[in-house]
PDB file of N, CA and C in Angstrom:
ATOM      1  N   UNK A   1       0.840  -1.176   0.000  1.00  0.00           N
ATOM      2  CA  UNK A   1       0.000   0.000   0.000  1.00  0.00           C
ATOM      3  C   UNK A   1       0.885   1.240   0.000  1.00  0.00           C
ATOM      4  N   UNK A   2       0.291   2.209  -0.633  1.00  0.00           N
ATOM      5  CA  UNK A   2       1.127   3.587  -0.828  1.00  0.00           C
ATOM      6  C   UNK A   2       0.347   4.794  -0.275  1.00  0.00           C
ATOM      7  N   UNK A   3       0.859   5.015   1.402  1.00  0.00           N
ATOM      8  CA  UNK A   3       0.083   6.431   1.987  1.00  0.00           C
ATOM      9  C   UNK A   3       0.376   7.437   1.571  1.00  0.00           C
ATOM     10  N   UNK A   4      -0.473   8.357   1.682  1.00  0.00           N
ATOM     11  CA  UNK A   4       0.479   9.717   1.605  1.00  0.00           C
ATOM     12  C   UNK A   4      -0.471  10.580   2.312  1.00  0.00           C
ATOM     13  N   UNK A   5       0.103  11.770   3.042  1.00  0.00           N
ATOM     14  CA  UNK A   5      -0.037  12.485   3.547  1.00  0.00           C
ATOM     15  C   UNK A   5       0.083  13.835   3.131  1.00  0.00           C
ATOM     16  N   UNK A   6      -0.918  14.780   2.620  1.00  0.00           N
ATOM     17  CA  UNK A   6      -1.155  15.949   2.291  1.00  0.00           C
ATOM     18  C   UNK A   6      -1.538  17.270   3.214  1.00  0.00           C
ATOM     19  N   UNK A   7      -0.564  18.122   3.666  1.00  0.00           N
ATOM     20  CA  UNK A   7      -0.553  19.380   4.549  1.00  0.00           C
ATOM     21  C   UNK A   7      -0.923  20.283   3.937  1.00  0.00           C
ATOM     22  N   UNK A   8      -2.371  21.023   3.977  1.00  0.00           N
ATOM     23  CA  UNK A   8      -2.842  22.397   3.110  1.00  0.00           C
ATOM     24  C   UNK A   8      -2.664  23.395   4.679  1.00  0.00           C
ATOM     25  N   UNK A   9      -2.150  24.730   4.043  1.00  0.00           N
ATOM     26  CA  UNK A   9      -2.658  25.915   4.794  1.00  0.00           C
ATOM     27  C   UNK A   9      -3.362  26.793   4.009  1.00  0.00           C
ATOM     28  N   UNK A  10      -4.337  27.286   4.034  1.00  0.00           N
ATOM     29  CA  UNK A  10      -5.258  28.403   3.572  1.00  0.00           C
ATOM     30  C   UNK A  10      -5.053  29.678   3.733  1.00  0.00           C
ATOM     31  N   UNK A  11      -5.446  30.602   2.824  1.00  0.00           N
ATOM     32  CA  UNK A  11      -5.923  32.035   3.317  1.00  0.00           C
ATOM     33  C   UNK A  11      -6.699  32.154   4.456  1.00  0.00           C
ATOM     34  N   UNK A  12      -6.495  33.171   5.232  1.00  0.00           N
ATOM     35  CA  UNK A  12      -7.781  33.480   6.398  1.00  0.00           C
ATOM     36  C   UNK A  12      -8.716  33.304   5.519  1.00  0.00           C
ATOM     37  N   UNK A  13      -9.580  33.140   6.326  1.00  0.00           N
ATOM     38  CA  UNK A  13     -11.056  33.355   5.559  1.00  0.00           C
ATOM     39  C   UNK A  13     -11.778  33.034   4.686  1.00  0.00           C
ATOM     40  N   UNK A  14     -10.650  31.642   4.240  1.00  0.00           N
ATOM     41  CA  UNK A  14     -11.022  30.932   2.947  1.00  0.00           C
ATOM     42  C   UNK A  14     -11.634  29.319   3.499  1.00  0.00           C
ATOM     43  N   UNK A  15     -11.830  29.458   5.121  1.00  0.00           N
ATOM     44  CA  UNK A  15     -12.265  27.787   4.804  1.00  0.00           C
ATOM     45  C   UNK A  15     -13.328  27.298   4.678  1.00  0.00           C
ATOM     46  N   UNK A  16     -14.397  27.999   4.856  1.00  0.00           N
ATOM     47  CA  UNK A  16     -15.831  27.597   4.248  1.00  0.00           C
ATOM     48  C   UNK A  16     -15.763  27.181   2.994  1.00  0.00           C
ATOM     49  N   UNK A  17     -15.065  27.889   2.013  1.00  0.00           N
ATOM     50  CA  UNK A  17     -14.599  27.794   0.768  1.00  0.00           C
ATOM     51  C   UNK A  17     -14.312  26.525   0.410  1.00  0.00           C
ATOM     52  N   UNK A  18     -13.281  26.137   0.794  1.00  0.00           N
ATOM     53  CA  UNK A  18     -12.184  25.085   0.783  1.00  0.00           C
ATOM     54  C   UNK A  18     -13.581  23.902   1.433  1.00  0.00           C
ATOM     55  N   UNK A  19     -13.205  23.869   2.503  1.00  0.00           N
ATOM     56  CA  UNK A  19     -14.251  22.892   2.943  1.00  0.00           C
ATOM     57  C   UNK A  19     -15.652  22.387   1.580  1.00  0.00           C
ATOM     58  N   UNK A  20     -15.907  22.899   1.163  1.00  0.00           N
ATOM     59  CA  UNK A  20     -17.164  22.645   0.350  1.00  0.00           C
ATOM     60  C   UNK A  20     -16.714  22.058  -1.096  1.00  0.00           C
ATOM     61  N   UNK A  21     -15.314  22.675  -1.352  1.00  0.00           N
ATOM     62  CA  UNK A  21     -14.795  21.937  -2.378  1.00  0.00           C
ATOM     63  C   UNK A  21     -14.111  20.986  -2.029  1.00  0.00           C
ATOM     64  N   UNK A  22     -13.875  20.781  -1.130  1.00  0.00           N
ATOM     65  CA  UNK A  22     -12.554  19.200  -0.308  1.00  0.00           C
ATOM     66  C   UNK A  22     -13.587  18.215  -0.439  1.00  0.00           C
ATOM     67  N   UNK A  23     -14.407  18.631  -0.063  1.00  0.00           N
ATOM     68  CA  UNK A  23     -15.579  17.464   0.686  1.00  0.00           C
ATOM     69  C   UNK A  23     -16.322  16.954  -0.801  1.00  0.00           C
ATOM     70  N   UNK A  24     -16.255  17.375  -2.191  1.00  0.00           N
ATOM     71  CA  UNK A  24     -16.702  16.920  -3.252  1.00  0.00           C
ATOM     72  C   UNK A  24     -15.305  16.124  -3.761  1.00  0.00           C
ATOM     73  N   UNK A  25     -14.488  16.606  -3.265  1.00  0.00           N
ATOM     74  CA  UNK A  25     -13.285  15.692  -3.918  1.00  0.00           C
ATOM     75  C   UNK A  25     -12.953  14.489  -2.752  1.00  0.00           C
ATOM     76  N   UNK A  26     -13.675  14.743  -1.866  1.00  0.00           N
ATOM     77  CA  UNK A  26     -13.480  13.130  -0.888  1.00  0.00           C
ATOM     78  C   UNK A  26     -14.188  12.400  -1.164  1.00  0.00           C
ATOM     79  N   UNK A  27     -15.645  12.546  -1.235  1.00  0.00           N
ATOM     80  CA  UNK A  27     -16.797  12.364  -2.089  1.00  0.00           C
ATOM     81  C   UNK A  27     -16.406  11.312  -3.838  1.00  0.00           C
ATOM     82  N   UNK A  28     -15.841  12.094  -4.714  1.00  0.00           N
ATOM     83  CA  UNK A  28     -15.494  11.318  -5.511  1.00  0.00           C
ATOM     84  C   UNK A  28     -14.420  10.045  -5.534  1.00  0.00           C
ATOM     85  N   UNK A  29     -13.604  11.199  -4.930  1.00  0.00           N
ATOM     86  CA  UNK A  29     -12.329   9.381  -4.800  1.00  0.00           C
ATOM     87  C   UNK A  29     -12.745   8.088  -4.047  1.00  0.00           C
ATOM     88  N   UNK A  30     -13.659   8.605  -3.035  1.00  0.00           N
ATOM     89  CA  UNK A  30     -14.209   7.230  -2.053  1.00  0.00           C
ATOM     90  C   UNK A  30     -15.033   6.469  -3.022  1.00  0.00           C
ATOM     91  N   UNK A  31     -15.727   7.014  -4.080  1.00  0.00           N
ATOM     92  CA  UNK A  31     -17.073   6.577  -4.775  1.00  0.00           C
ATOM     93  C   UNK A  31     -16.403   6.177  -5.890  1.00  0.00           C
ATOM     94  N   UNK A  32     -15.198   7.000  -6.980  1.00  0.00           N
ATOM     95  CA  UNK A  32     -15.243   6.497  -8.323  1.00  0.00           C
ATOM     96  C   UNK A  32     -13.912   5.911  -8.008  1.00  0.00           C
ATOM     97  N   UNK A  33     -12.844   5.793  -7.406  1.00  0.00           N
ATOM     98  CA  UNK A  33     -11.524   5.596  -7.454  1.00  0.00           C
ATOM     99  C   UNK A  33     -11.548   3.824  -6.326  1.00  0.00           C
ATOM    100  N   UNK A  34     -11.699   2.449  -7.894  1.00  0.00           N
ATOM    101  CA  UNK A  34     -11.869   1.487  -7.241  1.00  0.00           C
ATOM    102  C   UNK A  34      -9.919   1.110  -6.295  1.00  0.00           C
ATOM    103  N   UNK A  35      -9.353   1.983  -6.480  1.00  0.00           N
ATOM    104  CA  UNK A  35      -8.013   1.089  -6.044  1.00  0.00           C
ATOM    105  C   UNK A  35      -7.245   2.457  -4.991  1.00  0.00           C
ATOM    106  N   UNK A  36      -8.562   2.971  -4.633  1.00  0.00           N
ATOM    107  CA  UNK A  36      -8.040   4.147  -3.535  1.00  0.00           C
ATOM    108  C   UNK A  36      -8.752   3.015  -2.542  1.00  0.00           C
ATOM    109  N   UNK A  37      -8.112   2.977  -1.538  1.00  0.00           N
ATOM    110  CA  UNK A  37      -8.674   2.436  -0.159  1.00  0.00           C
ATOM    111  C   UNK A  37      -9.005   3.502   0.839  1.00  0.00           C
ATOM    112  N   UNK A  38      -8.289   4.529   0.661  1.00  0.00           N
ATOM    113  CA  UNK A  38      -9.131   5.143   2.423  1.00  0.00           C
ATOM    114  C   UNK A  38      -8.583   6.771   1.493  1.00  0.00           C
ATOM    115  N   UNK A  39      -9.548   8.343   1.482  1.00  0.00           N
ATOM    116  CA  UNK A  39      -9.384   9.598   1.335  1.00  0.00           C
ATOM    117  C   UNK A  39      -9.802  10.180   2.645  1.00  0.00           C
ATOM    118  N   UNK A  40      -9.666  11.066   3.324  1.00  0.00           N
ATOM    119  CA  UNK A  40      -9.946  11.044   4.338  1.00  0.00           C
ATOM    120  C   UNK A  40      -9.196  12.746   4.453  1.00  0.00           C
ATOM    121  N   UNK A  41     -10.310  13.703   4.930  1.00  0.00           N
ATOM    122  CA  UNK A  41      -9.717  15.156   5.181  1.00  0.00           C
ATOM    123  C   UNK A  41     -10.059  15.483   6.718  1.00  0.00           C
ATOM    124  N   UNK A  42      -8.926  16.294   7.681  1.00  0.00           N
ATOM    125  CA  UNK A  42      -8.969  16.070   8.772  1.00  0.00           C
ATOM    126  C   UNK A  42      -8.486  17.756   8.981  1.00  0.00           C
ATOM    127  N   UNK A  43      -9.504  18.618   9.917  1.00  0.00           N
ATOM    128  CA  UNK A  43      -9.195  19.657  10.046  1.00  0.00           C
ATOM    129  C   UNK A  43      -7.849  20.288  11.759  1.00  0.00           C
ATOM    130  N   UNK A  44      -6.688  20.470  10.829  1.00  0.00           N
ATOM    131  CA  UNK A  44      -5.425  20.248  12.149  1.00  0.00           C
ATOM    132  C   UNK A  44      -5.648  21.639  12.876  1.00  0.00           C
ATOM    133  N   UNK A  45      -5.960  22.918  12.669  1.00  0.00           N
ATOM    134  CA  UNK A  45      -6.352  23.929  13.063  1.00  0.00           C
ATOM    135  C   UNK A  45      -7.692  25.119  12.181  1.00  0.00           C
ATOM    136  N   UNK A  46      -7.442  26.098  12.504  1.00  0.00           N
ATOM    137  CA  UNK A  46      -8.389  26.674  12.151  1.00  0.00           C
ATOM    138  C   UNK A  46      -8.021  26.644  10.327  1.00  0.00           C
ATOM    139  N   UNK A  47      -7.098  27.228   9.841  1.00  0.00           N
ATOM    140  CA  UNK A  47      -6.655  26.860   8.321  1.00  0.00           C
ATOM    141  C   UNK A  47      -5.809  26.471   8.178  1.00  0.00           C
ATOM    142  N   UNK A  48      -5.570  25.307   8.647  1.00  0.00           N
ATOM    143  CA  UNK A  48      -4.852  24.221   8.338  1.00  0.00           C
ATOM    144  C   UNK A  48      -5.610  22.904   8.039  1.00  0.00           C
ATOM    145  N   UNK A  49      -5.311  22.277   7.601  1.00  0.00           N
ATOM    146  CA  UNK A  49      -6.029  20.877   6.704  1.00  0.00           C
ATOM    147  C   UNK A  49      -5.175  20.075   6.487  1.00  0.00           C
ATOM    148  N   UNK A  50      -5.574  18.420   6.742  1.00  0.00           N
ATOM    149  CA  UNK A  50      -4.605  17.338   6.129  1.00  0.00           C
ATOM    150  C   UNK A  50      -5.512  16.287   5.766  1.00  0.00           C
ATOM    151  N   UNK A  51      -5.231  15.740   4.295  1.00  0.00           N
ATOM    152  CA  UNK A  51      -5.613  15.162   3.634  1.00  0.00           C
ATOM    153  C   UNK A  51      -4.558  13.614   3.723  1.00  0.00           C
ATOM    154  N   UNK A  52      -5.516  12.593   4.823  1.00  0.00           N
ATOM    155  CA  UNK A  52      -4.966  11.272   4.838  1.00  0.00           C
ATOM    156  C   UNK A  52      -5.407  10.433   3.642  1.00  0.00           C
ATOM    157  N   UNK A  53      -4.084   9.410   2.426  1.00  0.00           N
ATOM    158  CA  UNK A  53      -4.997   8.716   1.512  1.00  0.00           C
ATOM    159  C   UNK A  53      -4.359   7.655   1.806  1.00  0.00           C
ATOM    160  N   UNK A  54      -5.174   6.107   1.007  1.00  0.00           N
ATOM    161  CA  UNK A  54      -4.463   5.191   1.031  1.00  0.00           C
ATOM    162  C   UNK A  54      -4.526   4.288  -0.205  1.00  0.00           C
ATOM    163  N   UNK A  55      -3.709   3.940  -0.934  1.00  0.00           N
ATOM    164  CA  UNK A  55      -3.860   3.886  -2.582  1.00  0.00           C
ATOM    165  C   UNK A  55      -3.049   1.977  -2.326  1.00  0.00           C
ATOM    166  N   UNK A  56      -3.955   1.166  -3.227  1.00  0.00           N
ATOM    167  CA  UNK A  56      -3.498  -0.169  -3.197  1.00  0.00           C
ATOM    168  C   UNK A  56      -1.664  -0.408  -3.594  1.00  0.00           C
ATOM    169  N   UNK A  57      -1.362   0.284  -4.668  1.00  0.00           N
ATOM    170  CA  UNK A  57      -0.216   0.551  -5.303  1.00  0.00           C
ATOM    171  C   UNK A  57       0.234   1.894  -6.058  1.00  0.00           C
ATOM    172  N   UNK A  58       1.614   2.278  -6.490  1.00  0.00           N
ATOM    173  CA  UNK A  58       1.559   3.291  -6.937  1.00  0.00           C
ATOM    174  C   UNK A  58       0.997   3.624  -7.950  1.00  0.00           C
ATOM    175  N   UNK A  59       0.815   2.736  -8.770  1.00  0.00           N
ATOM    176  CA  UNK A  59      -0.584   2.645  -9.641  1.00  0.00           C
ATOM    177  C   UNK A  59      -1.618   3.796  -9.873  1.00  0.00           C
ATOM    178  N   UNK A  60      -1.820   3.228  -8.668  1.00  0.00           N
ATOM    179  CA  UNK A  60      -3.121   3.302  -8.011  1.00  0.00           C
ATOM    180  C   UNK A  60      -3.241   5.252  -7.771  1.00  0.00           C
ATOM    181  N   UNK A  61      -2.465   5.794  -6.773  1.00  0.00           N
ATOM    182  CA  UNK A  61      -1.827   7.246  -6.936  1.00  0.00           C
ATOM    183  C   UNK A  61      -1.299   7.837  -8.198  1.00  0.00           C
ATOM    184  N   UNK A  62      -1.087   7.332  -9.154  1.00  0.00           N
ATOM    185  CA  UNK A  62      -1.310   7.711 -10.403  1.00  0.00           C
ATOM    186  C   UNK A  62      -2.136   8.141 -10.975  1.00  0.00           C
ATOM    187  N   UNK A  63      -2.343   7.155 -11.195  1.00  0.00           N
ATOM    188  CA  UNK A  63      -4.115   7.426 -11.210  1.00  0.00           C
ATOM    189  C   UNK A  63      -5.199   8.603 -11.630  1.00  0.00           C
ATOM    190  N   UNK A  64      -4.732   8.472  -9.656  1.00  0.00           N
ATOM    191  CA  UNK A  64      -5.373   9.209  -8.504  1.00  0.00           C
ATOM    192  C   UNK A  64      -5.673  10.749  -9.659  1.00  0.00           C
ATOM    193  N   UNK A  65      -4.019  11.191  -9.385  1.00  0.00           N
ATOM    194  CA  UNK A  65      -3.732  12.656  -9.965  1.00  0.00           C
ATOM    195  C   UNK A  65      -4.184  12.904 -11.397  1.00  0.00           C
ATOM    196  N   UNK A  66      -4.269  11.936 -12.196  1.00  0.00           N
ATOM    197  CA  UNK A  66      -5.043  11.885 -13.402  1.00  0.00           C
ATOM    198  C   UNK A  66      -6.534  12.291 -13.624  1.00  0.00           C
ATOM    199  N   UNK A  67      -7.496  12.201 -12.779  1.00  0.00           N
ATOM    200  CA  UNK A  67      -8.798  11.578 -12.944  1.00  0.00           C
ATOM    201  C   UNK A  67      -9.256  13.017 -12.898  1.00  0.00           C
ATOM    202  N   UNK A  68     -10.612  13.171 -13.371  1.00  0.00           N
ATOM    203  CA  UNK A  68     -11.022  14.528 -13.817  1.00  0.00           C
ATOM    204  C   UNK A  68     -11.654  15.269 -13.003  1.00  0.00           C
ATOM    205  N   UNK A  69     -12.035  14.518 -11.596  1.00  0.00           N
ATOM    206  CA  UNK A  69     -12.139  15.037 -10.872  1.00  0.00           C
ATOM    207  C   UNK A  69     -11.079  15.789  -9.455  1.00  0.00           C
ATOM    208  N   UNK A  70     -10.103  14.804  -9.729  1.00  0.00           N
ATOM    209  CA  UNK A  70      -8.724  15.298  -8.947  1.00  0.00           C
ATOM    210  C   UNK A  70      -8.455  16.604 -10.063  1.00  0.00           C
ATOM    211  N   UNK A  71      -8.535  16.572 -11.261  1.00  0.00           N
ATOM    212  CA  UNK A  71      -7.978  18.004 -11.739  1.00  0.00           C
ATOM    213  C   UNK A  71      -8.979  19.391 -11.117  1.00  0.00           C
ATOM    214  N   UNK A  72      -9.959  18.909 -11.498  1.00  0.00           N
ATOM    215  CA  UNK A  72     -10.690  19.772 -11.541  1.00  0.00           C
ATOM    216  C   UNK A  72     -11.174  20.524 -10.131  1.00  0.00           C
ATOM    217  N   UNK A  73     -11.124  19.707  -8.940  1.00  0.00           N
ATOM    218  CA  UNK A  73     -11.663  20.153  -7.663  1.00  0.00           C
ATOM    219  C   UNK A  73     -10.389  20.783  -6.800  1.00  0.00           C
ATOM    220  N   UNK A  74      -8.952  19.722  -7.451  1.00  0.00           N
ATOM    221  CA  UNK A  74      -7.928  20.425  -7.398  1.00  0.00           C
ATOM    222  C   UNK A  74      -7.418  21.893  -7.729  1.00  0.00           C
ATOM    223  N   UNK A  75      -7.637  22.281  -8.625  1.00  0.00           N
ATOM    224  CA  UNK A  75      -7.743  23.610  -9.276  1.00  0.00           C
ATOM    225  C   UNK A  75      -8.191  24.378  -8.569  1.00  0.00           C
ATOM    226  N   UNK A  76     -10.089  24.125  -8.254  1.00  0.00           N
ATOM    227  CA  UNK A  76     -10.951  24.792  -7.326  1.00  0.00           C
ATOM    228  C   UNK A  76     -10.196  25.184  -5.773  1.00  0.00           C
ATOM    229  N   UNK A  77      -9.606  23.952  -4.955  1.00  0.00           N
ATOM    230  CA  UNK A  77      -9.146  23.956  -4.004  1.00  0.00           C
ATOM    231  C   UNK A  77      -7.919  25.235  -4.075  1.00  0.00           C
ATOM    232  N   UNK A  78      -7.142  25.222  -4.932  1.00  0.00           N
ATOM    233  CA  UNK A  78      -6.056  25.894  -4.946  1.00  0.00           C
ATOM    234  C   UNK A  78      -5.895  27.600  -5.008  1.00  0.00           C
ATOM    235  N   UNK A  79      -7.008  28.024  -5.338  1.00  0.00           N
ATOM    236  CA  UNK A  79      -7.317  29.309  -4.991  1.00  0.00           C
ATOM    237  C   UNK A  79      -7.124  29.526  -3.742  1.00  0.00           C
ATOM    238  N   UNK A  80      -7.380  28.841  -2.527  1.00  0.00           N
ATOM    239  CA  UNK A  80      -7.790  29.297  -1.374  1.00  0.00           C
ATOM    240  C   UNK A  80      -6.130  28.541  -0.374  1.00  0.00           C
ATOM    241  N   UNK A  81      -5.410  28.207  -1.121  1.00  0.00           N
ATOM    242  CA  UNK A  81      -4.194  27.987  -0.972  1.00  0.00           C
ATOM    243  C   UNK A  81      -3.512  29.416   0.144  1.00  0.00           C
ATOM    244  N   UNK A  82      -2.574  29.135   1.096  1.00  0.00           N
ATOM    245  CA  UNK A  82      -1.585  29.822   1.335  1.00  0.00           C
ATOM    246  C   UNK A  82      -0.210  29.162   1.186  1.00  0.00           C
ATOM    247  N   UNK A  83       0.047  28.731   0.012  1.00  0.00           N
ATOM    248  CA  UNK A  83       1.881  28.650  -0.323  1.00  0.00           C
ATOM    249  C   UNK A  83       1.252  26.702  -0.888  1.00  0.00           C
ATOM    250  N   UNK A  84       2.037  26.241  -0.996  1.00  0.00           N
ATOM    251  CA  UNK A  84       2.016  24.617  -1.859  1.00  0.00           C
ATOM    252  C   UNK A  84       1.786  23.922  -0.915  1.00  0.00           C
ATOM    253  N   UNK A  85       0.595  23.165  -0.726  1.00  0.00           N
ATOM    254  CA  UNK A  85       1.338  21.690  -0.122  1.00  0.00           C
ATOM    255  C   UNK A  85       2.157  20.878   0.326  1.00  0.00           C
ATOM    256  N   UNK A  86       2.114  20.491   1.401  1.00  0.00           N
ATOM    257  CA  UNK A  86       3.657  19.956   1.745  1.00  0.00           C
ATOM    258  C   UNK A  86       3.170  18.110   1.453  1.00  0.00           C
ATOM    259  N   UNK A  87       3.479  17.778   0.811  1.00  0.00           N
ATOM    260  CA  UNK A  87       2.940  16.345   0.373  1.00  0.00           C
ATOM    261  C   UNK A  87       4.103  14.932   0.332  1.00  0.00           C
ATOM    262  N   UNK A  88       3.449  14.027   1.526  1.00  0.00           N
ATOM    263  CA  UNK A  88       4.426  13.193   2.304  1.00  0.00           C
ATOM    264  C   UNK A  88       4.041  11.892   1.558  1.00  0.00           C
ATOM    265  N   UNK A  89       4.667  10.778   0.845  1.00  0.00           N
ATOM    266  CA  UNK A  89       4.273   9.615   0.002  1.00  0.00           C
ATOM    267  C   UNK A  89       4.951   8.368   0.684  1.00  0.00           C
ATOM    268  N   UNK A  90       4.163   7.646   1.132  1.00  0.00           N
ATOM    269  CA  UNK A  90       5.374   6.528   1.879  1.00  0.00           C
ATOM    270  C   UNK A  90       4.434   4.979   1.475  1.00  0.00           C
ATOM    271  N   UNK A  91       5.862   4.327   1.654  1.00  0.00           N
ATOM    272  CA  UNK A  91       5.562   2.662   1.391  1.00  0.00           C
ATOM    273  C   UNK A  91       4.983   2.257   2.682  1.00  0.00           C
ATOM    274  N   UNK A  92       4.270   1.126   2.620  1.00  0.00           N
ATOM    275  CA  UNK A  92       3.912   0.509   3.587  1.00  0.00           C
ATOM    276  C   UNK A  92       4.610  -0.719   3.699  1.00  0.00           C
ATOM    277  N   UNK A  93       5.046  -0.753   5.141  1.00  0.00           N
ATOM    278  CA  UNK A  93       6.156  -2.008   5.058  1.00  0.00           C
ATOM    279  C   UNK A  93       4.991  -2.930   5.993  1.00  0.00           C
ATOM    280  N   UNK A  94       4.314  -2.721   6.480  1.00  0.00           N
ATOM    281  CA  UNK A  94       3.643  -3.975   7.073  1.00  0.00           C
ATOM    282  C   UNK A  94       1.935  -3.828   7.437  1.00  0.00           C
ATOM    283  N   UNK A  95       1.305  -4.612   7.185  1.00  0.00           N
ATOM    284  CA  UNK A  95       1.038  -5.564   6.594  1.00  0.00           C
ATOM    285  C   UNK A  95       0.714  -5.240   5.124  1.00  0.00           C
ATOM    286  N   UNK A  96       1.732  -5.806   3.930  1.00  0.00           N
ATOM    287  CA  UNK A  96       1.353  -5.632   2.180  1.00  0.00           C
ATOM    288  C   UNK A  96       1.235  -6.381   1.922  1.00  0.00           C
TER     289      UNK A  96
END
């Protein structure tokens, strides 16, 4: 399995925003993405956000970043950005 871990910080005042577009892109990957196992958005402070995933293979996270709804809600999301993503990708050594 291939986790990864996604760190957003926002503009003030942008997380109603954000929130309404995250939650259509958790929404899709749980529903159309058969070889995502777990999307999962977790609020770490007031605009701060982390996006837990869990993808069968790297494949699979390929994919992921391909699909037309990762472009597209991605995009949406990124307006309300303060600076890039800090985005963490790791192997799973037990149980694979």
């Amino acid at each position: 399995m291939i986790g990864v871990i996604a760190k957003i910080s926002l503009l003030n005042g942008k997380e109603k925003e954000f929130e309404k577009v995250a939650k259509k892109l958790v929404i899709a990957v749980n529903s159309k993405e058969r070889d995502n196992l777990f999307y999962r958005l977790y609020k770490e402070s007031s605009h701060k956000y982390i996006f837990l995933e869990g993808y069968k293979d790297k494949n699979a996270l390929t994919k992921h970043t391909k699909t037309d709804h990762y472009k597209i809600y991605g995009k949406e999301m990124a307006k309300f950005f303060d600076g890039s993503p800090e985005v963490i990708i790791m192997d799973e050594l037990e149980p694979n």
